[in-house]
N, C-alpha and C. Protein backbone atom coordinates (compact mmCIF):
# COMPACT_ATOMS: atom_id res chain seq x y z
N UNK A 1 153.73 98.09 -62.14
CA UNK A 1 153.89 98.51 -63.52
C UNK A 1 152.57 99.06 -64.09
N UNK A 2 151.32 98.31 -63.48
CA UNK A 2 150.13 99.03 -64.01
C UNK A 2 149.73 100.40 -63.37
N UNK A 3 150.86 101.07 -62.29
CA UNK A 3 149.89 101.98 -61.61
C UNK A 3 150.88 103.26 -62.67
N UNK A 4 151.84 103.43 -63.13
CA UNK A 4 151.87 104.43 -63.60
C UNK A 4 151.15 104.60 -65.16
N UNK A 5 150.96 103.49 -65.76
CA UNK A 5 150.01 103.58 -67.11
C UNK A 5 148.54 104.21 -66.71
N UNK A 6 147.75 103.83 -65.78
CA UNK A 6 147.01 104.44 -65.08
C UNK A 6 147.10 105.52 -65.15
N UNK A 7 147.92 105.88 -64.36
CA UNK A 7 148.13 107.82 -64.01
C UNK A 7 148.29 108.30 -65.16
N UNK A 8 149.09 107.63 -66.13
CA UNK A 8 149.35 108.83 -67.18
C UNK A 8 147.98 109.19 -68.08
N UNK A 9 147.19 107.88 -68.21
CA UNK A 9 145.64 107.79 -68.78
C UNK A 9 145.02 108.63 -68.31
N UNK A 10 144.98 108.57 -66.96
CA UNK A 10 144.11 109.42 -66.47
C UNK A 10 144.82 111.19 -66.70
N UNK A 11 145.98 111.19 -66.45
CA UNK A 11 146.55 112.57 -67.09
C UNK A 11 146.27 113.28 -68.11
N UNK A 12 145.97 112.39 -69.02
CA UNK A 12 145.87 112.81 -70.44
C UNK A 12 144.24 112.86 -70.89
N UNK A 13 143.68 112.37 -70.03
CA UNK A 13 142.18 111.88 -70.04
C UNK A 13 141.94 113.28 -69.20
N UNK A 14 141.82 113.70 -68.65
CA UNK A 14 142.27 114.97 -67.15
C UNK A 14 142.19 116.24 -68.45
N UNK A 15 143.37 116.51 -69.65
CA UNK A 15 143.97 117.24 -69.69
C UNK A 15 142.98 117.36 -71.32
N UNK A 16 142.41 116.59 -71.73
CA UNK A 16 141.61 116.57 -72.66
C UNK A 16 140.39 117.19 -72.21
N UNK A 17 139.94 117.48 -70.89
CA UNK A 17 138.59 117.77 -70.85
C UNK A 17 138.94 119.16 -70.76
N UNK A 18 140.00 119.48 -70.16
CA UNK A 18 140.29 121.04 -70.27
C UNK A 18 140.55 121.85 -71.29
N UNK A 19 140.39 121.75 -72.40
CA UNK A 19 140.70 121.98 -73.35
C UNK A 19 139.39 123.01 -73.85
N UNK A 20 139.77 124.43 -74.19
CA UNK A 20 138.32 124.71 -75.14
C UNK A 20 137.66 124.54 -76.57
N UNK A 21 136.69 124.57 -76.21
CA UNK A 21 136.10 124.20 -77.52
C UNK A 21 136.34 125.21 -78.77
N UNK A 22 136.47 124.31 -79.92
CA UNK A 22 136.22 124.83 -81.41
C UNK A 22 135.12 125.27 -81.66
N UNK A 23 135.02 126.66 -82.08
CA UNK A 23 133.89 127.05 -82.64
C UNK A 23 133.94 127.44 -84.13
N UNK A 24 133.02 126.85 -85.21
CA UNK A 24 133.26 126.47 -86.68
C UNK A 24 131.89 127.76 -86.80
N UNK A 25 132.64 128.38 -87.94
CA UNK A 25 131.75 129.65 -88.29
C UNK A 25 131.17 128.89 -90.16
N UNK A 26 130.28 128.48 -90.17
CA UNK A 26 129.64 128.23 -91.87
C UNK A 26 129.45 129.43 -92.59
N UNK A 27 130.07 130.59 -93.12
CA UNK A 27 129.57 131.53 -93.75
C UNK A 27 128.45 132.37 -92.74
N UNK A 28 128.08 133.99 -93.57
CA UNK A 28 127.27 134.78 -92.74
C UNK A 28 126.06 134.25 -92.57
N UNK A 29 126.10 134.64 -91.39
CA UNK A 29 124.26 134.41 -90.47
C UNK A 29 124.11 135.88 -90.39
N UNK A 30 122.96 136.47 -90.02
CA UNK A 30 122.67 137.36 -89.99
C UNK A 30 122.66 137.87 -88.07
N UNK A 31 123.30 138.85 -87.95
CA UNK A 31 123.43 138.97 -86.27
C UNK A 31 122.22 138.74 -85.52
N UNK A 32 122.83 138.12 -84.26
CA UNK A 32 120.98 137.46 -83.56
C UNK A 32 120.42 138.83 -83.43
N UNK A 33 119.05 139.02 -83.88
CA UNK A 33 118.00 140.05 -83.10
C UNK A 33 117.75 140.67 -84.37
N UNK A 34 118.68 140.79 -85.27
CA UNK A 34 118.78 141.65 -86.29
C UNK A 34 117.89 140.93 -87.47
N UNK A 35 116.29 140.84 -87.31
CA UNK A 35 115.50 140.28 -88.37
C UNK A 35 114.71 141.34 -89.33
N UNK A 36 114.98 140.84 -90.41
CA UNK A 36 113.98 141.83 -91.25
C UNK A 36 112.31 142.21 -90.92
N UNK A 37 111.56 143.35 -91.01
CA UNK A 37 110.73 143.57 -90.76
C UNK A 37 109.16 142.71 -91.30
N UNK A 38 109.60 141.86 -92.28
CA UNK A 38 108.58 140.43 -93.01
C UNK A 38 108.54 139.65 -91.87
N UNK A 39 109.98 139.49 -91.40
CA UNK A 39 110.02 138.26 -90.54
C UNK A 39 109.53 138.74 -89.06
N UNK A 40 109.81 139.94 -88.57
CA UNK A 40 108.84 140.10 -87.28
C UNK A 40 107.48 140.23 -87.60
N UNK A 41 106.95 140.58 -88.65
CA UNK A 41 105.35 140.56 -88.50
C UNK A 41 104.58 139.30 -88.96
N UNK A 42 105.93 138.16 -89.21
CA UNK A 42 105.11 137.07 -89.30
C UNK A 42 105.64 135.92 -87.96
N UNK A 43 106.56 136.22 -87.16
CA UNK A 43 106.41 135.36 -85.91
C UNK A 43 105.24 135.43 -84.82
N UNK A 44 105.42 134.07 -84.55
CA UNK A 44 103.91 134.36 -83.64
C UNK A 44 104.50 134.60 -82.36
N UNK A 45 103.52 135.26 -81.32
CA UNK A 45 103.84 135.94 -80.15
C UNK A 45 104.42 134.70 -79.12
N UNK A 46 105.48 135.29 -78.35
CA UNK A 46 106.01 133.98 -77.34
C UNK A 46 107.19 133.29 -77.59
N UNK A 47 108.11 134.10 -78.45
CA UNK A 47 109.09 133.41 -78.89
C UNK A 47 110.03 135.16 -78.64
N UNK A 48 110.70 134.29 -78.61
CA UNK A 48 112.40 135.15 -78.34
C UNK A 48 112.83 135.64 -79.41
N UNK A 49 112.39 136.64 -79.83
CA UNK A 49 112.86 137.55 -81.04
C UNK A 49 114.15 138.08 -80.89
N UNK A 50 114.60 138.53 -79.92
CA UNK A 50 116.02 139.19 -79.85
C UNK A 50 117.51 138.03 -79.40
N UNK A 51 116.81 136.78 -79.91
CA UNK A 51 117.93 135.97 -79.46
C UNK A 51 117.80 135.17 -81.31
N UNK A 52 117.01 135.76 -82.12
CA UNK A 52 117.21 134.82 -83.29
C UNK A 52 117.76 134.87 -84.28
N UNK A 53 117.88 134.02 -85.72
CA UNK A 53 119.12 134.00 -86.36
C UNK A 53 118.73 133.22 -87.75
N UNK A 54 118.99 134.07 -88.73
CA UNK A 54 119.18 132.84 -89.93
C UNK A 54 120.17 132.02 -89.55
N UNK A 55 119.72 130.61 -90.15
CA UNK A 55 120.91 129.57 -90.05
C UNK A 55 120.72 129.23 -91.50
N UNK A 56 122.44 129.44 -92.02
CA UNK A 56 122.62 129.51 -93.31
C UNK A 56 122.34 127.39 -93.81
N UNK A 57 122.41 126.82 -93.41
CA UNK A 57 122.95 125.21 -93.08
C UNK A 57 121.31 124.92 -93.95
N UNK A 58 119.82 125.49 -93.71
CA UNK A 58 118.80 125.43 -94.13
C UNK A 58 117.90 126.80 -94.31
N UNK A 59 118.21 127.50 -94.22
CA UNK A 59 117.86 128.79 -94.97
C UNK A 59 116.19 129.39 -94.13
N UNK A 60 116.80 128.61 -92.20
CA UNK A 60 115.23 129.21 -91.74
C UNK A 60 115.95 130.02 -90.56
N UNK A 61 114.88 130.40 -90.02
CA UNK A 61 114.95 131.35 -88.98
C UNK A 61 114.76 130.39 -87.43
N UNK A 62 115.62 130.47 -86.61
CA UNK A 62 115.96 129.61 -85.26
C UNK A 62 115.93 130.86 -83.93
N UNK A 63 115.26 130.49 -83.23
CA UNK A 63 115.38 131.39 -81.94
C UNK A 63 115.98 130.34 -80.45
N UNK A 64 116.90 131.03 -79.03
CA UNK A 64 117.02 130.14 -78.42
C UNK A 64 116.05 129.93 -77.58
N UNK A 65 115.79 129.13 -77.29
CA UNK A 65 114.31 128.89 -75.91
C UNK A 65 115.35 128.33 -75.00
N UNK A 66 114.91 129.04 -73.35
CA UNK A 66 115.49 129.10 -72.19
C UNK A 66 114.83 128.45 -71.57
N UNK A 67 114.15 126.77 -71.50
CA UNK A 67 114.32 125.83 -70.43
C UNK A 67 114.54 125.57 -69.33
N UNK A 68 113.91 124.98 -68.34
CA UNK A 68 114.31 125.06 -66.85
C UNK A 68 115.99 124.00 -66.77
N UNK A 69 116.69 123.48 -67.67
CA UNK A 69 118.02 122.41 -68.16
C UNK A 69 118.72 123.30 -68.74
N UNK A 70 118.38 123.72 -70.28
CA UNK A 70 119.51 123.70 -71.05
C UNK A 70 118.51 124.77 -72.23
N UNK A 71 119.83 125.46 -72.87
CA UNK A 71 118.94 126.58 -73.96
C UNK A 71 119.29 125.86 -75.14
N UNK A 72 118.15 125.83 -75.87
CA UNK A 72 118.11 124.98 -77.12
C UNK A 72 117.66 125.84 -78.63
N UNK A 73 118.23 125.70 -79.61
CA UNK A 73 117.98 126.87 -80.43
C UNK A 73 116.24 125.33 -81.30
N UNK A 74 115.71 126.37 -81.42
CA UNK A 74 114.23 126.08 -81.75
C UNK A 74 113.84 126.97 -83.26
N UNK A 75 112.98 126.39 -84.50
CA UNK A 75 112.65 127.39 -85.23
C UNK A 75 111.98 128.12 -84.70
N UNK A 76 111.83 129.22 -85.68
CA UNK A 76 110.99 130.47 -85.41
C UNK A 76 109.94 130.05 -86.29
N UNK A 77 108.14 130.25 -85.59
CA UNK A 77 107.64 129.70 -86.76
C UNK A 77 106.38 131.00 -86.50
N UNK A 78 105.83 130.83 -87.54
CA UNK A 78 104.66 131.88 -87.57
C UNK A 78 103.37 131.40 -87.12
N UNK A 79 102.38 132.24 -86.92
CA UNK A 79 101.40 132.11 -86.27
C UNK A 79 100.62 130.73 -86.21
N UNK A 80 100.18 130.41 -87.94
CA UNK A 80 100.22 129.11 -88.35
C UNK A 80 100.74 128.28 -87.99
N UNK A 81 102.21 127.94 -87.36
CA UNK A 81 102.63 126.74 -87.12
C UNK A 81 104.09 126.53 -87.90
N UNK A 82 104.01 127.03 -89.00
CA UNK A 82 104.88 126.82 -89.88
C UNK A 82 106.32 127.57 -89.64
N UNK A 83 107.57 126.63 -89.69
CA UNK A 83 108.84 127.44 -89.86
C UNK A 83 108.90 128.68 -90.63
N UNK A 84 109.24 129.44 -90.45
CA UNK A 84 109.91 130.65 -91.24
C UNK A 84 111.40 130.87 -91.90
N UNK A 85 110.83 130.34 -93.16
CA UNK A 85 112.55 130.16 -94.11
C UNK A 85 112.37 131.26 -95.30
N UNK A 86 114.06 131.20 -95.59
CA UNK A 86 113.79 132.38 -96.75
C UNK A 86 113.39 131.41 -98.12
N UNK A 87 113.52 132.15 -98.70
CA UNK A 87 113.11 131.37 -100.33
C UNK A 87 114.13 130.65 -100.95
N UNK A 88 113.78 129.07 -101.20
CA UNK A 88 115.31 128.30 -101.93
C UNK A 88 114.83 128.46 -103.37
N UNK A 89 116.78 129.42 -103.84
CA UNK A 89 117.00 129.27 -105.14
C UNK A 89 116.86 127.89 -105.83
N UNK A 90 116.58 127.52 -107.10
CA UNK A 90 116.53 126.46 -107.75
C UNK A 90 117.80 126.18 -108.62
């Protein structure tokens, strides 16, 4: 009696991983690569300009960095050190 509860668990457990993922859009980002000309002359050199992106969620600029694992979206920061965000309304 326990071996078909089993199987079906595992069926349904099986049939859940196959499934694709949801992708949730938050309002416009600006297309990756597509940065205003402020914002390329203030990133510092060594970063992936044609992979980056406002992210509307905090109002900065994120590029992906390609890892010897896994690509991880990273801010974009300027020479200084500092993130590169647009200006928050009050």
């Amino acid at each position: 009696m326990q071996a078909p509860k089993i199987t079906i668990g595992a069926v349904l457990l099986f049939a859940t991983g196959c499934t694709a993922p949801i992708m949730e859009t938050r309002g416009p980002v600006i297309e990756v690569g597509n940065l205003p000309e402020a914002v390329l002359n203030l990133a510092a050199p060594g970063q992936d300009l044609s992979t980056a992106r406002l992210r509307p969620e905090d109002g900065c600029y994120w590029y992906e960095h390609s890892g010897p694992v896994e690509t991880t979206l990273v801010p974009l920061r300027s020479a200084g050190g500092n993130p590169i965000c647009t200006a928050r309304r009050a």
